[in-house]
Structures are given as structure tokens and as C-alpha cells.
N, C-alpha and C. Protein backbone atom coordinates (compact mmCIF):
# COMPACT_ATOMS: atom_id res chain seq x y z
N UNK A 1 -27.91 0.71 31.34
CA UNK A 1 -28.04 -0.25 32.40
C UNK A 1 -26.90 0.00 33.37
N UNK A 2 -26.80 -0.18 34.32
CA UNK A 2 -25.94 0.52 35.97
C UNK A 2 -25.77 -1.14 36.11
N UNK A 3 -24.71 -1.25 36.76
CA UNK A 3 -24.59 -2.61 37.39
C UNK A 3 -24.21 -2.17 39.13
N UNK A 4 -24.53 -2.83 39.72
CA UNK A 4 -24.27 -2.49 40.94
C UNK A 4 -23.44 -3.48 42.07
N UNK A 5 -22.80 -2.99 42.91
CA UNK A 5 -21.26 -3.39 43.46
C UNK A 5 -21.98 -3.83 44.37
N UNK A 6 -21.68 -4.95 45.51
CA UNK A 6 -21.55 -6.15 46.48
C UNK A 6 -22.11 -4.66 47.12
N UNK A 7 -21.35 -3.34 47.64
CA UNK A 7 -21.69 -2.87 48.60
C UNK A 7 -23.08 -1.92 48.06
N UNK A 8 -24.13 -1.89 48.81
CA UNK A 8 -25.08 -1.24 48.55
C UNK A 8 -25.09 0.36 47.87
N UNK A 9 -25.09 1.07 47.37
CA UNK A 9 -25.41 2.12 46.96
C UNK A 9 -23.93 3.04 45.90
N UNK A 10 -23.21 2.10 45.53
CA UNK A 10 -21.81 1.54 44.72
C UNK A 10 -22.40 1.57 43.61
N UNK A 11 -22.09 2.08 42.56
CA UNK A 11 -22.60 1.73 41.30
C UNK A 11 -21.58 2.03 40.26
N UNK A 12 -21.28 1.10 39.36
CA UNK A 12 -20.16 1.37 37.95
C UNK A 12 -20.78 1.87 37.14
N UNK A 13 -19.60 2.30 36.49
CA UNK A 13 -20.59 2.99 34.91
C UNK A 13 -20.51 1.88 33.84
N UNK A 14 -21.64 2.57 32.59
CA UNK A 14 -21.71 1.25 31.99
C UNK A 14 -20.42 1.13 30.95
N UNK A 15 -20.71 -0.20 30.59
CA UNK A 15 -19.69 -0.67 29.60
C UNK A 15 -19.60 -0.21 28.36
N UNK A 16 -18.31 0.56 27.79
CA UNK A 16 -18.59 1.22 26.89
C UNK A 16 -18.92 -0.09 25.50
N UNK A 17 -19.77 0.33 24.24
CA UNK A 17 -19.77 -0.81 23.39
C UNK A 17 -19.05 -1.05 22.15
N UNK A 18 -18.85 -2.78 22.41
CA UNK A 18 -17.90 -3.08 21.12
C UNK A 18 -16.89 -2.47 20.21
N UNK A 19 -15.94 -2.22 19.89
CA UNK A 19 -15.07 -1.83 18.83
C UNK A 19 -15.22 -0.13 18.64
N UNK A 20 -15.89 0.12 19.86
CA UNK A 20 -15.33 1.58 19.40
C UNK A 20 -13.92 2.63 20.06
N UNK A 21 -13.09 1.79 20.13
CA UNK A 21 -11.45 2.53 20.39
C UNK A 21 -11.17 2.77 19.38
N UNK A 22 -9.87 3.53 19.27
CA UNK A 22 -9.73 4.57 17.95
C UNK A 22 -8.82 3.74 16.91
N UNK A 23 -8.79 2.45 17.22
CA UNK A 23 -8.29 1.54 16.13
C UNK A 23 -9.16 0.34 15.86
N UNK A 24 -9.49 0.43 14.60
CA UNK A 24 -10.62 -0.52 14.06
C UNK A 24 -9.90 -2.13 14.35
N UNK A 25 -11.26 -2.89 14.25
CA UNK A 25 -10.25 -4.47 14.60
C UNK A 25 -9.96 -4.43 13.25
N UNK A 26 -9.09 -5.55 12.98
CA UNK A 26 -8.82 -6.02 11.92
C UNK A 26 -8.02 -7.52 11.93
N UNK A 27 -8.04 -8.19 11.01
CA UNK A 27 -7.99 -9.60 10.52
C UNK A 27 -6.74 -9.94 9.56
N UNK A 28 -5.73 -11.33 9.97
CA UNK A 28 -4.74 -11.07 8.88
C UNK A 28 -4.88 -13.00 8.71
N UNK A 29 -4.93 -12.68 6.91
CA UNK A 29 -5.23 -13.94 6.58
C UNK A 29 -4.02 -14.75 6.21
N UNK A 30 -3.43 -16.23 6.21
CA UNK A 30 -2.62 -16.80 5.61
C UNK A 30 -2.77 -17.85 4.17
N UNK A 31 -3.27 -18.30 3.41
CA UNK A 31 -3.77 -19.18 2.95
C UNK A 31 -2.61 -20.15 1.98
N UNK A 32 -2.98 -21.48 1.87
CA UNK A 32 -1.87 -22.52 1.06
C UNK A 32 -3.08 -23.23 0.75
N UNK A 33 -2.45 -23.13 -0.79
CA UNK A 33 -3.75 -23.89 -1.49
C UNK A 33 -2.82 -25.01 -2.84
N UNK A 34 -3.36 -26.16 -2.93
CA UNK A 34 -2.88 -26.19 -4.68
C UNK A 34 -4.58 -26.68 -5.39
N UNK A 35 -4.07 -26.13 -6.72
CA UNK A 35 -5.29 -26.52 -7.73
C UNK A 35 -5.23 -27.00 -9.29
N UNK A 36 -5.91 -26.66 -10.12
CA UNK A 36 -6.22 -26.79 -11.49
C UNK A 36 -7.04 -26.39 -11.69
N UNK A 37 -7.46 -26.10 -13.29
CA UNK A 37 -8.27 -25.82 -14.09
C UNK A 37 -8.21 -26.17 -15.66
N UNK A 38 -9.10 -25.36 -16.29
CA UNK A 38 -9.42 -25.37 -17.94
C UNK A 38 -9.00 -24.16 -18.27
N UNK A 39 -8.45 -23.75 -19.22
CA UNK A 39 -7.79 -22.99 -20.18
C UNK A 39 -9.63 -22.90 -21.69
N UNK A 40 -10.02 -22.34 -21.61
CA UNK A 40 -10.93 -22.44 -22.85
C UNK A 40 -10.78 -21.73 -24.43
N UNK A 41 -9.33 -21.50 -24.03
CA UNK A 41 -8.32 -20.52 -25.76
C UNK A 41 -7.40 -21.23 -25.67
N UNK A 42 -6.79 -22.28 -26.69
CA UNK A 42 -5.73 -22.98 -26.64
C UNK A 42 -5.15 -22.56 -28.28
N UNK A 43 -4.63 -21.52 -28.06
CA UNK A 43 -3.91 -21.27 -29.50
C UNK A 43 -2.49 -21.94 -29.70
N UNK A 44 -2.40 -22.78 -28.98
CA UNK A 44 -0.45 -22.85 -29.00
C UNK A 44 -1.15 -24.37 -28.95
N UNK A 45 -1.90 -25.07 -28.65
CA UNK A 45 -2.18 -26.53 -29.18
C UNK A 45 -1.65 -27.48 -28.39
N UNK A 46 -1.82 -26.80 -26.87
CA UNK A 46 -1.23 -27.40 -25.54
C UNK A 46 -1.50 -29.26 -25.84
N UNK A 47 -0.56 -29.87 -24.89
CA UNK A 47 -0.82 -31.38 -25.58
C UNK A 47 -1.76 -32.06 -24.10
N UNK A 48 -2.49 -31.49 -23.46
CA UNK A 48 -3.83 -31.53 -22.39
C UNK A 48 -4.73 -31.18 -23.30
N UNK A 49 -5.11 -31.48 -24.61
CA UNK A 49 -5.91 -30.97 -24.72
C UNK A 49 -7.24 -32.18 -24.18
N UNK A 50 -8.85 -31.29 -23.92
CA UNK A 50 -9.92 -32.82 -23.69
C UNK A 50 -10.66 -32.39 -24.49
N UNK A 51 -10.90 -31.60 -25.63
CA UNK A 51 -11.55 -32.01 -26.84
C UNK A 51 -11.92 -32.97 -27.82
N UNK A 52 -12.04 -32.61 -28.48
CA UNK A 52 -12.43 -33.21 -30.40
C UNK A 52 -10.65 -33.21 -30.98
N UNK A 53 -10.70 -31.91 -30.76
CA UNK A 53 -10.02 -31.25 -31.75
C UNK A 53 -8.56 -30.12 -31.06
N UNK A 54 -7.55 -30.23 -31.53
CA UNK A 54 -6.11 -29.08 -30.73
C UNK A 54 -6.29 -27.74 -30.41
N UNK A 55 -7.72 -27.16 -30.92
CA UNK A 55 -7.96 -26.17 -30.41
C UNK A 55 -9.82 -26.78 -29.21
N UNK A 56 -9.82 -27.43 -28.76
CA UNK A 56 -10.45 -27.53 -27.35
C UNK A 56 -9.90 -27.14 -26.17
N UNK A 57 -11.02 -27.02 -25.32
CA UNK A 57 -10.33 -26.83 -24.24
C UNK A 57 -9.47 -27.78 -23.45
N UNK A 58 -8.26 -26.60 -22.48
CA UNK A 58 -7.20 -27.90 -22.51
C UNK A 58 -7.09 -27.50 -20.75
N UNK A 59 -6.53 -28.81 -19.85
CA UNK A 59 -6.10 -28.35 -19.01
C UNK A 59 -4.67 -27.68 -18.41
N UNK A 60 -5.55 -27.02 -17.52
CA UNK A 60 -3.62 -25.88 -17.16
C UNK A 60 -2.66 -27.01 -16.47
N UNK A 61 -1.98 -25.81 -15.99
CA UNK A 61 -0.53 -27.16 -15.39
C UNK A 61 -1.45 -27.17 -13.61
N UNK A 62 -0.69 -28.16 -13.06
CA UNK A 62 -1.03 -28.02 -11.65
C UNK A 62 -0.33 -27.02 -10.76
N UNK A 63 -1.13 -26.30 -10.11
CA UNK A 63 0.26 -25.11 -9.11
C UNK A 63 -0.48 -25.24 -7.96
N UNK A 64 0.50 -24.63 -6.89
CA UNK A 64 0.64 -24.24 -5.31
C UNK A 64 0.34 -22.62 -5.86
N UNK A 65 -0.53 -22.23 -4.80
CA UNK A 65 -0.92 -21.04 -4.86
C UNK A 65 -0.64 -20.65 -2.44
N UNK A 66 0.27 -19.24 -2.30
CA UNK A 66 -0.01 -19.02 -1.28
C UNK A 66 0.02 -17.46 -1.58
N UNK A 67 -0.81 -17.20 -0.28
CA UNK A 67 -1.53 -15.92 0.00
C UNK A 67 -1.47 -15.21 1.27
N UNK A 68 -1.83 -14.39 1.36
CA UNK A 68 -2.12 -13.23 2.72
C UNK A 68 -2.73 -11.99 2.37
N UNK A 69 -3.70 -12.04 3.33
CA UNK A 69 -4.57 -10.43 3.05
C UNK A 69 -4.83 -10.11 4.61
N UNK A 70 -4.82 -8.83 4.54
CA UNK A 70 -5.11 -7.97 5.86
C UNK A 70 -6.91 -7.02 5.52
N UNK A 71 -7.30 -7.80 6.22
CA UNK A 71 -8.82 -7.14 6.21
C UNK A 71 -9.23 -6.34 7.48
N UNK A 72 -10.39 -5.31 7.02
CA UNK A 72 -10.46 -4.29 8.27
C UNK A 72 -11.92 -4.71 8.44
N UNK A 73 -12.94 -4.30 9.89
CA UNK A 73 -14.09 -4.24 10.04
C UNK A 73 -14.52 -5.21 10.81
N UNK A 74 -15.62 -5.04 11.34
CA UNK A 74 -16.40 -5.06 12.49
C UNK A 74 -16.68 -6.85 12.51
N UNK A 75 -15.94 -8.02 13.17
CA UNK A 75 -15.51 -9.61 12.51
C UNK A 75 -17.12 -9.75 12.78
N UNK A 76 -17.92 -9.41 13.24
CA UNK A 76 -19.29 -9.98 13.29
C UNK A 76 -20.23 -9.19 12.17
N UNK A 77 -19.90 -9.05 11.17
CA UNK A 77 -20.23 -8.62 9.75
C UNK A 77 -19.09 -8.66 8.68
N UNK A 78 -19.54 -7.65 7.63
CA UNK A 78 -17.95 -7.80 6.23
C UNK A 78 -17.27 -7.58 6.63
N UNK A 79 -15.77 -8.26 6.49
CA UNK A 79 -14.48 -7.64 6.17
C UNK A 79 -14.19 -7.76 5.12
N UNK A 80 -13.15 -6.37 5.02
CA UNK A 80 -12.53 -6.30 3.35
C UNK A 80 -11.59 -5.81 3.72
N UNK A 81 -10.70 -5.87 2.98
CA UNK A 81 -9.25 -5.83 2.44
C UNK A 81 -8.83 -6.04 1.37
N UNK A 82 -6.88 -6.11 1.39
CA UNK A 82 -6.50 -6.57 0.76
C UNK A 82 -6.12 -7.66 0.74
N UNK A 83 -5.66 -8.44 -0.29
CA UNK A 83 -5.20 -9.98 -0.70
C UNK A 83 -4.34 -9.79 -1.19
N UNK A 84 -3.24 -10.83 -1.56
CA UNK A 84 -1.90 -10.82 -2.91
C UNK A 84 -1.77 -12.33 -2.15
N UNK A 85 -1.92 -12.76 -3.79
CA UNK A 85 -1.71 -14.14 -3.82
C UNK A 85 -0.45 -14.70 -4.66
N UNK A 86 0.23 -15.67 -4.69
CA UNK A 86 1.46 -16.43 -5.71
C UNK A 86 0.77 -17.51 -5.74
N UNK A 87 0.92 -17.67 -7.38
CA UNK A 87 0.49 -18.76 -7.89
C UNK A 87 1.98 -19.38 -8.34
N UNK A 88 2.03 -20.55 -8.44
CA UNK A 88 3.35 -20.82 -9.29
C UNK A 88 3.15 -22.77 -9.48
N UNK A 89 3.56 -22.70 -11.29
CA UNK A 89 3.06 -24.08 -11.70
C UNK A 89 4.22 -24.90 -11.17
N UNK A 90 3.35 -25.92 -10.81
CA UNK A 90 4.82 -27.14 -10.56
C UNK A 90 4.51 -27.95 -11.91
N UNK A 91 4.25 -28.67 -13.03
CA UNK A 91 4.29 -29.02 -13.99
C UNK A 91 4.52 -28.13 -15.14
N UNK A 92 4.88 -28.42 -16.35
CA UNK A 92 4.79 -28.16 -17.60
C UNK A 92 5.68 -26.90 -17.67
N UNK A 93 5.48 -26.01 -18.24
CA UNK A 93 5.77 -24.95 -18.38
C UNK A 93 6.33 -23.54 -17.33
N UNK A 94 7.44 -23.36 -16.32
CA UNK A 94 7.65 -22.59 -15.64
C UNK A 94 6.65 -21.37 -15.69
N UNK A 95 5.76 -21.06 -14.41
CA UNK A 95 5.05 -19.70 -14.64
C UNK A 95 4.54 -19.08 -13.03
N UNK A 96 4.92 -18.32 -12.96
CA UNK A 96 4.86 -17.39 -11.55
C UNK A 96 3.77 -16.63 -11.88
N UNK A 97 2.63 -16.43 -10.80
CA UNK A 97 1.91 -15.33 -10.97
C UNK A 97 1.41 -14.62 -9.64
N UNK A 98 1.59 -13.84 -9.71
CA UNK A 98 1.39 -12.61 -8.42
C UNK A 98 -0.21 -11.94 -8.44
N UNK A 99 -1.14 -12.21 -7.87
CA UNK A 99 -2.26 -11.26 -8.10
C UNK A 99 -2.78 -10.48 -6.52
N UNK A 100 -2.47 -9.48 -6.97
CA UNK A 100 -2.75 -8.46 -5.88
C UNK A 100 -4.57 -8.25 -6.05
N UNK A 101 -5.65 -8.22 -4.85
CA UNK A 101 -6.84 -7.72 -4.90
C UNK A 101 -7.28 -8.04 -3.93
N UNK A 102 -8.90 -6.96 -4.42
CA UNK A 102 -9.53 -6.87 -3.05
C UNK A 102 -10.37 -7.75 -2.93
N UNK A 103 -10.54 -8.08 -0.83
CA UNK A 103 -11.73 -9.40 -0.57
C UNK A 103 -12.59 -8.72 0.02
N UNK A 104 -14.19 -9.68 -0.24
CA UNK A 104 -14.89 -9.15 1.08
C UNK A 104 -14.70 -10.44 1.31
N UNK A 105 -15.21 -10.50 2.72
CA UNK A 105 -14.96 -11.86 3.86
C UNK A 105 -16.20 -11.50 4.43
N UNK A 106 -16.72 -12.74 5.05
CA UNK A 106 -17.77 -13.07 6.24
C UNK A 106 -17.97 -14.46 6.91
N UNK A 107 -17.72 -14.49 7.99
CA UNK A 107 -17.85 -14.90 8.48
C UNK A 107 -19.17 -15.63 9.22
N UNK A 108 -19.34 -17.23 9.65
CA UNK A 108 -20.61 -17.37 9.89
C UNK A 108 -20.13 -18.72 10.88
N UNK A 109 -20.11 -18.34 12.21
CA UNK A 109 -20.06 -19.58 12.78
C UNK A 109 -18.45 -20.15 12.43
N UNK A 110 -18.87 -21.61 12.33
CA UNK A 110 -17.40 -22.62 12.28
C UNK A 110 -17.10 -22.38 10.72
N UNK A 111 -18.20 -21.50 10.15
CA UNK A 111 -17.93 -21.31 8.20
C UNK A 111 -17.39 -20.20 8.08
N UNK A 112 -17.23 -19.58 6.90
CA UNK A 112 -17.03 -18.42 6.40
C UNK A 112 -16.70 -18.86 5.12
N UNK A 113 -17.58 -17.04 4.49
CA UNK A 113 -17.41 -17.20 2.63
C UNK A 113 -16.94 -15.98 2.12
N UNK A 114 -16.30 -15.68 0.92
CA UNK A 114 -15.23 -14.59 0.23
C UNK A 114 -15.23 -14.42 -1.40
N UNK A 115 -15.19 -13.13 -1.41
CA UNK A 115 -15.11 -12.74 -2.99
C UNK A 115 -13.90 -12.06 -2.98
N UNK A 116 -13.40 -12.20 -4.30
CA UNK A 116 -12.03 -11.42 -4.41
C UNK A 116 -11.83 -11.07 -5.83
N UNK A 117 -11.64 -9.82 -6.42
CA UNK A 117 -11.38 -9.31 -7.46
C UNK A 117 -9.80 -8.91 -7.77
N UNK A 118 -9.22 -9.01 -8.73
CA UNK A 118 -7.96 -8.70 -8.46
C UNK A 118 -7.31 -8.83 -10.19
N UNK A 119 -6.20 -8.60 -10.30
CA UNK A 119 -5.21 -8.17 -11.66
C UNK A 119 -4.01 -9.10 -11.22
N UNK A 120 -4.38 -10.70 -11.95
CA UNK A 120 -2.82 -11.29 -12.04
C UNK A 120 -1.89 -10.80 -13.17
N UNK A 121 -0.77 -10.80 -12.42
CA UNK A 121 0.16 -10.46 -13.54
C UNK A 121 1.02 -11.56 -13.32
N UNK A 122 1.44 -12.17 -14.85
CA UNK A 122 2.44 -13.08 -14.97
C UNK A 122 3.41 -12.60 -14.55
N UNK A 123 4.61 -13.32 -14.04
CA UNK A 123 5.49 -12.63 -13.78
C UNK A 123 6.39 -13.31 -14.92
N UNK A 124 6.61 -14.55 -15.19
CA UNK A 124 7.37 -15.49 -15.72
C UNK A 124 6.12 -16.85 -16.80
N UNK A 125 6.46 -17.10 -17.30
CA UNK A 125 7.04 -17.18 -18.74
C UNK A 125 7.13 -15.95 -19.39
N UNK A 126 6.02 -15.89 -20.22
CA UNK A 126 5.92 -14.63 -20.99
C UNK A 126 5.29 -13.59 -20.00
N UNK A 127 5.45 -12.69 -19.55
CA UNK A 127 4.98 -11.80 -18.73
C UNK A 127 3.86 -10.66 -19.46
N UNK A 128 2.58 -10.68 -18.47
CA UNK A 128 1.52 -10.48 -19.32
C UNK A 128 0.67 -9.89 -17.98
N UNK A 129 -0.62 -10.26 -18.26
CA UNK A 129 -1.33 -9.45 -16.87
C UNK A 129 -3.10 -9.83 -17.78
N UNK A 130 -4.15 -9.52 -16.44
CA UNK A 130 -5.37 -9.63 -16.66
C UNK A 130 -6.46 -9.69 -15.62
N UNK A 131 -7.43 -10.05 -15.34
CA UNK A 131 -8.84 -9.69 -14.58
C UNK A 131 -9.37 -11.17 -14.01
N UNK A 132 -9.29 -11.24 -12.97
CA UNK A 132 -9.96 -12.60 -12.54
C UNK A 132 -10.96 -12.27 -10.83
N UNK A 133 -11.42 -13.11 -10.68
CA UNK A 133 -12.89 -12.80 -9.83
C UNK A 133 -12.60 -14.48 -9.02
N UNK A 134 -12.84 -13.90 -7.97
CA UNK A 134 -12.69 -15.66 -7.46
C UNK A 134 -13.85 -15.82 -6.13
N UNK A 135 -14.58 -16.85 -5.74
CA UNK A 135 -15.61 -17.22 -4.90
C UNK A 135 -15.07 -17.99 -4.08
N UNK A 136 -14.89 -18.41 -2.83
CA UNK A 136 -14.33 -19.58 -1.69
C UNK A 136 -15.27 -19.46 -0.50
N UNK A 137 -14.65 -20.48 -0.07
CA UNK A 137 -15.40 -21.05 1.31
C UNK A 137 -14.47 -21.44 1.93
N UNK A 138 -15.06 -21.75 3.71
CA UNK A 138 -13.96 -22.50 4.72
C UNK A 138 -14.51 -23.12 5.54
N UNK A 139 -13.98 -23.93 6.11
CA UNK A 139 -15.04 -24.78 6.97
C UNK A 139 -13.94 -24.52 7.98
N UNK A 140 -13.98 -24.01 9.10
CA UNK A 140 -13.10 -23.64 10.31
C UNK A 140 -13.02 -25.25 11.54
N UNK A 141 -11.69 -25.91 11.64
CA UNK A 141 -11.94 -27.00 12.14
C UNK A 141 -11.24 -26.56 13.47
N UNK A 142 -10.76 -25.62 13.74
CA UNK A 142 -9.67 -25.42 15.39
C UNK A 142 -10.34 -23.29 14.48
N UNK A 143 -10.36 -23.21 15.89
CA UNK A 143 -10.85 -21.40 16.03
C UNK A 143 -10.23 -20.38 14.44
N UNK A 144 -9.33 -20.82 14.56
CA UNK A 144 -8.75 -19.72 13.09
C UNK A 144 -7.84 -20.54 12.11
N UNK A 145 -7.90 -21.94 12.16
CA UNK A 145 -7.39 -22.67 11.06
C UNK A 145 -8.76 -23.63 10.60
N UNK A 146 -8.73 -23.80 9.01
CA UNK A 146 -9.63 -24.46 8.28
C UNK A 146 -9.05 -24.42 6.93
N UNK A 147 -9.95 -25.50 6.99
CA UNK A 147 -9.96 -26.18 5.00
C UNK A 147 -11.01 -25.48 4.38
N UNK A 148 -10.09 -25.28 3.10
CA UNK A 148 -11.05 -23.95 2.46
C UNK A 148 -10.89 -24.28 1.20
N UNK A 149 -11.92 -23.75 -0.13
CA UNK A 149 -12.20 -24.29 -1.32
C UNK A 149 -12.35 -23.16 -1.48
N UNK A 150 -11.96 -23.19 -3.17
CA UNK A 150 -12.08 -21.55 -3.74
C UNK A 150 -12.40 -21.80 -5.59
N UNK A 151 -12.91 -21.13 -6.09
CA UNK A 151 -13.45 -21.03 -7.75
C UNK A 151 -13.19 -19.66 -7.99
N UNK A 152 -11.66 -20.02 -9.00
CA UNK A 152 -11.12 -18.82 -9.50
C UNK A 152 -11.32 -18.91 -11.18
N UNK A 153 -12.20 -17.71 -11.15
CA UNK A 153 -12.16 -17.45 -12.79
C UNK A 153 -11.25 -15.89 -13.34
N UNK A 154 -10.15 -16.39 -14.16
CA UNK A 154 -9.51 -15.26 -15.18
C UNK A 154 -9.65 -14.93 -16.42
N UNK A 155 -9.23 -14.10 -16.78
CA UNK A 155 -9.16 -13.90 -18.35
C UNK A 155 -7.63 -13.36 -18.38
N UNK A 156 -6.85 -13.99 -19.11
CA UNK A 156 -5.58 -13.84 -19.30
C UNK A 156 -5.25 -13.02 -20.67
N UNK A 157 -4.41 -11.64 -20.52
CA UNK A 157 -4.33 -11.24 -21.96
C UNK A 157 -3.09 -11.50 -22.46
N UNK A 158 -2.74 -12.58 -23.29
CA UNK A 158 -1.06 -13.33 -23.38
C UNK A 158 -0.59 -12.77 -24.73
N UNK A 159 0.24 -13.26 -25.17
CA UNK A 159 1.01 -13.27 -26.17
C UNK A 159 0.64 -13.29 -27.23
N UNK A 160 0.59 -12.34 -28.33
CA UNK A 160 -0.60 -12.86 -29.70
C UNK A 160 0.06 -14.20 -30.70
N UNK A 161 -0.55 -14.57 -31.31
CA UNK A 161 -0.21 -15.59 -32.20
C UNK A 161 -0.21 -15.50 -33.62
N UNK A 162 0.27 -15.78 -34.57
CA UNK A 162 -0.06 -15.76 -36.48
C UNK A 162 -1.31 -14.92 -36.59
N UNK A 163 -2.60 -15.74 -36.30
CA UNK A 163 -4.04 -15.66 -36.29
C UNK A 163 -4.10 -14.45 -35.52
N UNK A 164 -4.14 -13.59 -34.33
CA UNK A 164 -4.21 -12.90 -33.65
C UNK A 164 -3.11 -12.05 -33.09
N UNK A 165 -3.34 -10.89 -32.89
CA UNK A 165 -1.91 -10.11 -32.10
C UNK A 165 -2.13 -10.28 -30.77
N UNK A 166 -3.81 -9.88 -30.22
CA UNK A 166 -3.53 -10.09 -28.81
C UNK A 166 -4.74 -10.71 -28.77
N UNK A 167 -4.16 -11.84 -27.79
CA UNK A 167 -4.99 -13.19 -27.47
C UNK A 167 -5.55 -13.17 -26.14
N UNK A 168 -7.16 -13.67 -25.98
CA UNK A 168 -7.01 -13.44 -24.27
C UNK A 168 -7.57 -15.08 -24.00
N UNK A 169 -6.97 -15.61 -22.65
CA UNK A 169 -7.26 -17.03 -22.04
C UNK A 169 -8.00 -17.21 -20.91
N UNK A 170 -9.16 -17.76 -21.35
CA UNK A 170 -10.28 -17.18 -20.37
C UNK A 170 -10.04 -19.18 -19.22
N UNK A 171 -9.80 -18.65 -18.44
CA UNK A 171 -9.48 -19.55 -17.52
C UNK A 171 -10.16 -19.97 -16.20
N UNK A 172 -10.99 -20.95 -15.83
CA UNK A 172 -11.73 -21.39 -14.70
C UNK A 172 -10.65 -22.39 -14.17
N UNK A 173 -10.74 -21.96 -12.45
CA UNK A 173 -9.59 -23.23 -11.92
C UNK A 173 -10.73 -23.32 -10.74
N UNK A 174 -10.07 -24.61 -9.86
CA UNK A 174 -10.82 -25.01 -8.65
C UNK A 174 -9.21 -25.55 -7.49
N UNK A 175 -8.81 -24.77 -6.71
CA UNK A 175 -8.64 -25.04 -5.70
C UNK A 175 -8.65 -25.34 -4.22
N UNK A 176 -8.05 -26.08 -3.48
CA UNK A 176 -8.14 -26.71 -1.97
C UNK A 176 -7.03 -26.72 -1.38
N UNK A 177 -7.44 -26.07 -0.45
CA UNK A 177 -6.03 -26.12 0.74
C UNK A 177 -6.48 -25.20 2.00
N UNK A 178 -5.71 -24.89 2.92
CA UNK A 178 -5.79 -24.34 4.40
C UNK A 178 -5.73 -23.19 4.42
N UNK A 179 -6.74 -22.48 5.51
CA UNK A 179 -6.47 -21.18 5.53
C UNK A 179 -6.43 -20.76 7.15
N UNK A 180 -5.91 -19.80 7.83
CA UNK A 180 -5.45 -19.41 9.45
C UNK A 180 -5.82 -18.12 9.30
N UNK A 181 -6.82 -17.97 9.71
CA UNK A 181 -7.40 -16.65 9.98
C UNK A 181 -7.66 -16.47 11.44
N UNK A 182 -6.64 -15.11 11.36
CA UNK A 182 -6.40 -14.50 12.74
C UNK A 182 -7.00 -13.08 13.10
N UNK A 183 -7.98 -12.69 14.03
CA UNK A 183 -8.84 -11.65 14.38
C UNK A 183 -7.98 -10.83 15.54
N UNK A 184 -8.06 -9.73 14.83
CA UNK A 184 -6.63 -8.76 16.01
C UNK A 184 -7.94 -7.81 16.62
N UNK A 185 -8.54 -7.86 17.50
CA UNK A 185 -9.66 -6.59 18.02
C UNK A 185 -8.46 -5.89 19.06
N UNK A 186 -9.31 -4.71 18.67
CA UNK A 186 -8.80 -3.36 19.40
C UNK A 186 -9.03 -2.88 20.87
């Protein structure tokens, strides 16, 4: 398509399209969240427990979890990247956890939804490591800040016990808090 200039027989060239300069857009996320969950291996006979019985499932401590990931790709389809998140409990038991992994992201309107795979490693109490998968959402209330919900499931491989040498803590949490997602195009 030619667009053509006020003066008659003037013509521009066309517009080159979308995102193709020699640096891809890309996206840098902030996120502050706090949450909880269930613990469903309670070998140490946590005193949360909501069972029957000291080995039910028990709940974790409460933590602040913050984050940042830098995602690449075209913001009007997937982005992916990376993530690294800190978890760290404010009740019970001192415990830091660092999980580095990858997101896809998409975006939809004033929404957007995200998967993220990744390897927390304890850093503190007992320092340990394991596999967790997490699902979220955001509801975007101002252009690149929103309230966002997320369902993180782990499997923790901890410390063995009498009964077991190595124990794993299969863990579902549900957190809420804000996320500022900022779109850098090229």
C-alpha cells in the first residue's frame, strides 16, 4: 500500500512491519506476592497439623515471595523467559528459597496468564533443592501494574528421617500480590 503526500504525485514508501529491527522486544517483570499452602509429607509432626492424625497434612509457614523475569517475543503472542523468585517465611521456622525458571506469559487485553517451571533450592534451614510448576493470572488495573494470583505446586527433596533417608514434600501453595509488567519494543 503507497500512501500519498498533500502534494500530488509525492508518494512514501511503505511502512516497514512490526518488530522487525535487529533487537527483539522484550518484557521485564517485577512481582510481590505473599501466600500459603499444604505440606502433604509431614514427617517431623509439624504442630499445623489439619488431620486425624501427626502425620496429616499440615500447613506451611506464611512467606513474602518477590520476583523478576525478563521475557523475550513478539507482546501480541508468547513470551518466555526467565524468572528467579525469593521466597522467604515470616513465621515458624527461618527458610529462604531462591527458585530460578522458565515462564511462558500471554497476554490478553486488561488480563494475562503464565506457566513457570523451575528448581527451588532452599537456601536456609536445611538446604536442599527440588521441582515445582506454578499456574497464575493478572488482572491489569493501570497499563503494566496488576493484581495477580498464582498456584504453585513443589515437590521438595529434604532431609531424611529414622523411617526414610531421603524424604520428598510434595507441596501445593496459593498466592496474591502485584505484578508491573513493563514492555521494552524495539
Amino acid at each position: 500500500m503507497m500512501f500519498l503526500a498533500a502534494t500530488p504525485g509525492v508518494a512514501y514508501a511503505e511502512a516497514p512491519p512490526p518488530f522487525t529491527k535487529t533487537r527483539p522486544p522484550f518484557a521485564i517483570q517485577i512481582t510481590a506476592l505473599a501466600g500459603e499452602g499444604l505440606r502433604f509429607n509431614n514427617p517431623y509432626r509439624l504442630s499445623t497439623v489439619l488431620g486425624s492424625d501427626a502425620e496429616s497434612v499440615s500447613r506451611t509457614a506464611f512467606y513474602v515471595d518477590f520476583g523478576a523475569a525478563a521475557l523475550f517475543g513478539d507482546p501480541r503472542s508468547f513470551l518466555h523467559g526467565i524468572a528467579v523468585r525469593t521466597s522467604v517465611a515470616v513465621e515458624g521456622v527461618a527458610q529462604t528459597v531462591l527458585t530460578p525458571s522458565y515462564q511462558l506469559f500471554r497476554r490478553f487485553g486488561p488480563t494475562a496468564a503464565w506457566a513457570r517451571l523451575g528448581t527451588p533450592i532452599l537456601l536456609s534451614a536445611t538446604p536442599s533443592w527440588g521441582l515445582e510448576g506454578a499456574l497464575g493470572g493478572a488482572i491489569f488495573v493501570r497499563a503494566g501494574f496488576g493484581i495477580m494470583a498464582e498456584l504453585v505446586f513443589d515437590t521438595i527433596f529434604g532431609a531424611g528421617t529414622r523411617a526414610s533417608q531421603i524424604t520428598t514434600y510434595p507441596i501445593a501453595s496459593a498466592q496474591l500480590g502485584f505484578v508491573f509488567h513493563f514492555e521494552v519494543l524495539p
